[in-house]
C-alpha atoms as a PDB file:
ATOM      1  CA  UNK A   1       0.000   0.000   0.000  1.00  0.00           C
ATOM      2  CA  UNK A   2       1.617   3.500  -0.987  1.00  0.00           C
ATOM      3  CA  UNK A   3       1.556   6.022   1.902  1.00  0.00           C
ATOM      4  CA  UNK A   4       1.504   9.275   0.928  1.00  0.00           C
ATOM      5  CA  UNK A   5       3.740  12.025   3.146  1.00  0.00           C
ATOM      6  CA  UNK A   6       4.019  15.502   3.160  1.00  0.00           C
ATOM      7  CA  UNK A   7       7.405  17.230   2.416  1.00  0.00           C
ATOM      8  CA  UNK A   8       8.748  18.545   5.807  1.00  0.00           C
ATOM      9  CA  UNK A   9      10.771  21.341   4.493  1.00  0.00           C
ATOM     10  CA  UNK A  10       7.455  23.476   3.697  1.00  0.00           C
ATOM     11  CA  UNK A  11       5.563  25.583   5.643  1.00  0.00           C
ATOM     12  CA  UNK A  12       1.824  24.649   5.438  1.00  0.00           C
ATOM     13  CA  UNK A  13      -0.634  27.043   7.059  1.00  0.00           C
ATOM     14  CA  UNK A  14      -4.366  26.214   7.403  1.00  0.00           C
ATOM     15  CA  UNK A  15      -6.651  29.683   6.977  1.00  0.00           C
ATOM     16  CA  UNK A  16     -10.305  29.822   7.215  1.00  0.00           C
ATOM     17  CA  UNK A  17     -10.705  29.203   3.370  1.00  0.00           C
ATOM     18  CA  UNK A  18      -8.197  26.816   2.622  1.00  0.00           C
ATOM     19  CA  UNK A  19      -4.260  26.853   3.147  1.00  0.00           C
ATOM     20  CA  UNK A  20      -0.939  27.811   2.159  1.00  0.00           C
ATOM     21  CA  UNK A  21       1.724  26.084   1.519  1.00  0.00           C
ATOM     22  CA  UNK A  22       5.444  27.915   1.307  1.00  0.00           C
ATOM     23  CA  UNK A  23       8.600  26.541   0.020  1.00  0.00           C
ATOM     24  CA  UNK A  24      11.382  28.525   2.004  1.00  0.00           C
ATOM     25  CA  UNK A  25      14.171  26.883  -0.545  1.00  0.00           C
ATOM     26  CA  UNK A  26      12.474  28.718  -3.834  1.00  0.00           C
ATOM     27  CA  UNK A  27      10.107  31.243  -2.123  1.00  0.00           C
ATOM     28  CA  UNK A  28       7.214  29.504  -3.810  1.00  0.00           C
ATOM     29  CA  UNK A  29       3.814  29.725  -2.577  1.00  0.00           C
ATOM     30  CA  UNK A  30       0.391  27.685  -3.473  1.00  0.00           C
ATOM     31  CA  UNK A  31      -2.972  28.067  -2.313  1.00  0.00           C
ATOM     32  CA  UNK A  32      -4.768  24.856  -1.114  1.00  0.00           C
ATOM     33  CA  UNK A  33      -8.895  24.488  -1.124  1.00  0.00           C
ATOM     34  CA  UNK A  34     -10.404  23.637   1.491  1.00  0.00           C
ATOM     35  CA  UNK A  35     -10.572  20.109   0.123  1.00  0.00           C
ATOM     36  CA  UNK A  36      -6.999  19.870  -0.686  1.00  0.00           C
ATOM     37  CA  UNK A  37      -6.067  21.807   2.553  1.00  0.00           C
ATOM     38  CA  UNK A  38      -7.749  18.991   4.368  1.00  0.00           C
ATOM     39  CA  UNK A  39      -6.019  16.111   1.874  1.00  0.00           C
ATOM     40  CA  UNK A  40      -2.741  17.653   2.773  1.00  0.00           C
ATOM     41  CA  UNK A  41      -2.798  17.847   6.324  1.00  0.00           C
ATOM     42  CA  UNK A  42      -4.225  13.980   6.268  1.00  0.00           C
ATOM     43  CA  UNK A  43      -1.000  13.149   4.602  1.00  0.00           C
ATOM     44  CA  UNK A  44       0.886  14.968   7.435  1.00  0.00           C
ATOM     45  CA  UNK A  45       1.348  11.855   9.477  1.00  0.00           C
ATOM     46  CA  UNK A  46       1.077   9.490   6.374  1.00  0.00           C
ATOM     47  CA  UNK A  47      -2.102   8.561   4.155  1.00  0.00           C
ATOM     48  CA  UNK A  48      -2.893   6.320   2.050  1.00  0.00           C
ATOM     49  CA  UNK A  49      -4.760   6.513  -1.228  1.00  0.00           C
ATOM     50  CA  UNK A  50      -7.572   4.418  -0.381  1.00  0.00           C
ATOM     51  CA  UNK A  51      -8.171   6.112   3.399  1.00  0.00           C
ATOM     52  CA  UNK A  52      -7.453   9.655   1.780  1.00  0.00           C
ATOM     53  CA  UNK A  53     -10.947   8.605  -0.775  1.00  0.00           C
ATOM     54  CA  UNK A  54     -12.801   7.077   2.052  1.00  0.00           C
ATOM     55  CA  UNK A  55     -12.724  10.534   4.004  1.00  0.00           C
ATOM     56  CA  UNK A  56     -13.689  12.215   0.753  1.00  0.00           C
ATOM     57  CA  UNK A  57     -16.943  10.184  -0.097  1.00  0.00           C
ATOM     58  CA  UNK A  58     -17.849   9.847   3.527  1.00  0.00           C
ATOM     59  CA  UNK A  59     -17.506  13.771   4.168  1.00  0.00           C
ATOM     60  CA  UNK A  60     -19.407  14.602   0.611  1.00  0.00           C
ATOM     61  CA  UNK A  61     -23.003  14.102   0.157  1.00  0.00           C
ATOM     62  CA  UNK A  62     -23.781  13.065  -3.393  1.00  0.00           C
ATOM     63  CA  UNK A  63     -20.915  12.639  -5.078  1.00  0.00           C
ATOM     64  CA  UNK A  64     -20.060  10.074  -7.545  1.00  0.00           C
ATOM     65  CA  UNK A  65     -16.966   8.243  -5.927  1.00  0.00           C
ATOM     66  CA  UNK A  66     -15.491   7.868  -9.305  1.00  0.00           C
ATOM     67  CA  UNK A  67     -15.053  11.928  -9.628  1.00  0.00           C
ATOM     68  CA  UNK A  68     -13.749  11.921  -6.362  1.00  0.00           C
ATOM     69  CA  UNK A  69     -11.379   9.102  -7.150  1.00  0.00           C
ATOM     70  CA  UNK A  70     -10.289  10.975 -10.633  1.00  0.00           C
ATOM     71  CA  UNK A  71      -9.796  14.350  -8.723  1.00  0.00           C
ATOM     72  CA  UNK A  72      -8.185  12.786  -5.869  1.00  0.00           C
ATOM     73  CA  UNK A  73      -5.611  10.846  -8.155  1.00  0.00           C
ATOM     74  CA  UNK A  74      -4.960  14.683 -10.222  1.00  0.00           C
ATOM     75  CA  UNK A  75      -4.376  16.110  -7.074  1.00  0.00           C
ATOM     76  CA  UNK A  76      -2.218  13.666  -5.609  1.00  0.00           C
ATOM     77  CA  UNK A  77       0.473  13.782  -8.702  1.00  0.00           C
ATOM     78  CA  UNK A  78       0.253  17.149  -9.277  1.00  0.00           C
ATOM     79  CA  UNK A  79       1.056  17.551  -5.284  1.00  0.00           C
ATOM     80  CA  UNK A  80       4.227  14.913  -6.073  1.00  0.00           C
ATOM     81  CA  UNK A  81       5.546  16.847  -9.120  1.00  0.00           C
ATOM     82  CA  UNK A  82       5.771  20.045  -7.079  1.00  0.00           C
ATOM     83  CA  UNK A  83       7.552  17.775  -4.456  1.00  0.00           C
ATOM     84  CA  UNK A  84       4.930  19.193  -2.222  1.00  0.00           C
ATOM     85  CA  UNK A  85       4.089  14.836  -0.975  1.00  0.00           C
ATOM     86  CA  UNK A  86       6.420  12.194  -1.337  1.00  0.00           C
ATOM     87  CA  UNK A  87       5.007   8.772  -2.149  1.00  0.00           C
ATOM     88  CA  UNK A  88       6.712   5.808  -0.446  1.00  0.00           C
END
C-alpha cells in the first residue's frame, strides 16, 4: 500500500478558506482548497490513497466516488511533481 507524506521542508498554514503552503528553498507559494487543505494535512502523518478517498466520499453528500477518485488521483500527482508529498 503506498503512503503518501508531506514534504517537511514546507511551511503549510491552514486559513479559514483553505491553506498555504510555502517553500522557504524557492520562495514559492500555493494556495490549497479547502478540500486539498484537508487532503494535505491527512497526509501529514502518512495517508494512504484508499483512506485519503474514504474521508472524501464519507464527508461529501452526493458525489459520484469515481469523480472523487479521478480528482483525488490529479491532485495527488500534481502535489508529487511540485515535491509538495512524497510517495513511499
Amino acid at each position: 500500500m503506498t503512503i503518501f507524506r508531506t514534504n517537511k521542508r514546507l511551511v503549510f498554514r491552514k486559513e479559514d478558506e483553505g491553506a498555504f503552503l510555502f517553500d522557504p528553498d524557492t520562495g514559492s507559494l500555493y494556495c490549497l482548497n479547502p478540500t486539498g487543505a484537508m487532503v494535505y494535512e491527512r497526509c501529514q502523518d502518512g495517508a494512504s490513497y484508499e483512506d485519503l478517498l474514504s474521508t472524501l466520499v464519507a464527508g461529501c453528500e452526493g458525489v459520484v466516488e469515481e469523480e472523487v477518485r479521478k480528482d483525488l488521483k490529479a491532485f495527488l500527482e500534481e502535489m508529487k511533481e511540485r515535491g509538495f508529498l512524497i510517495e513511499g
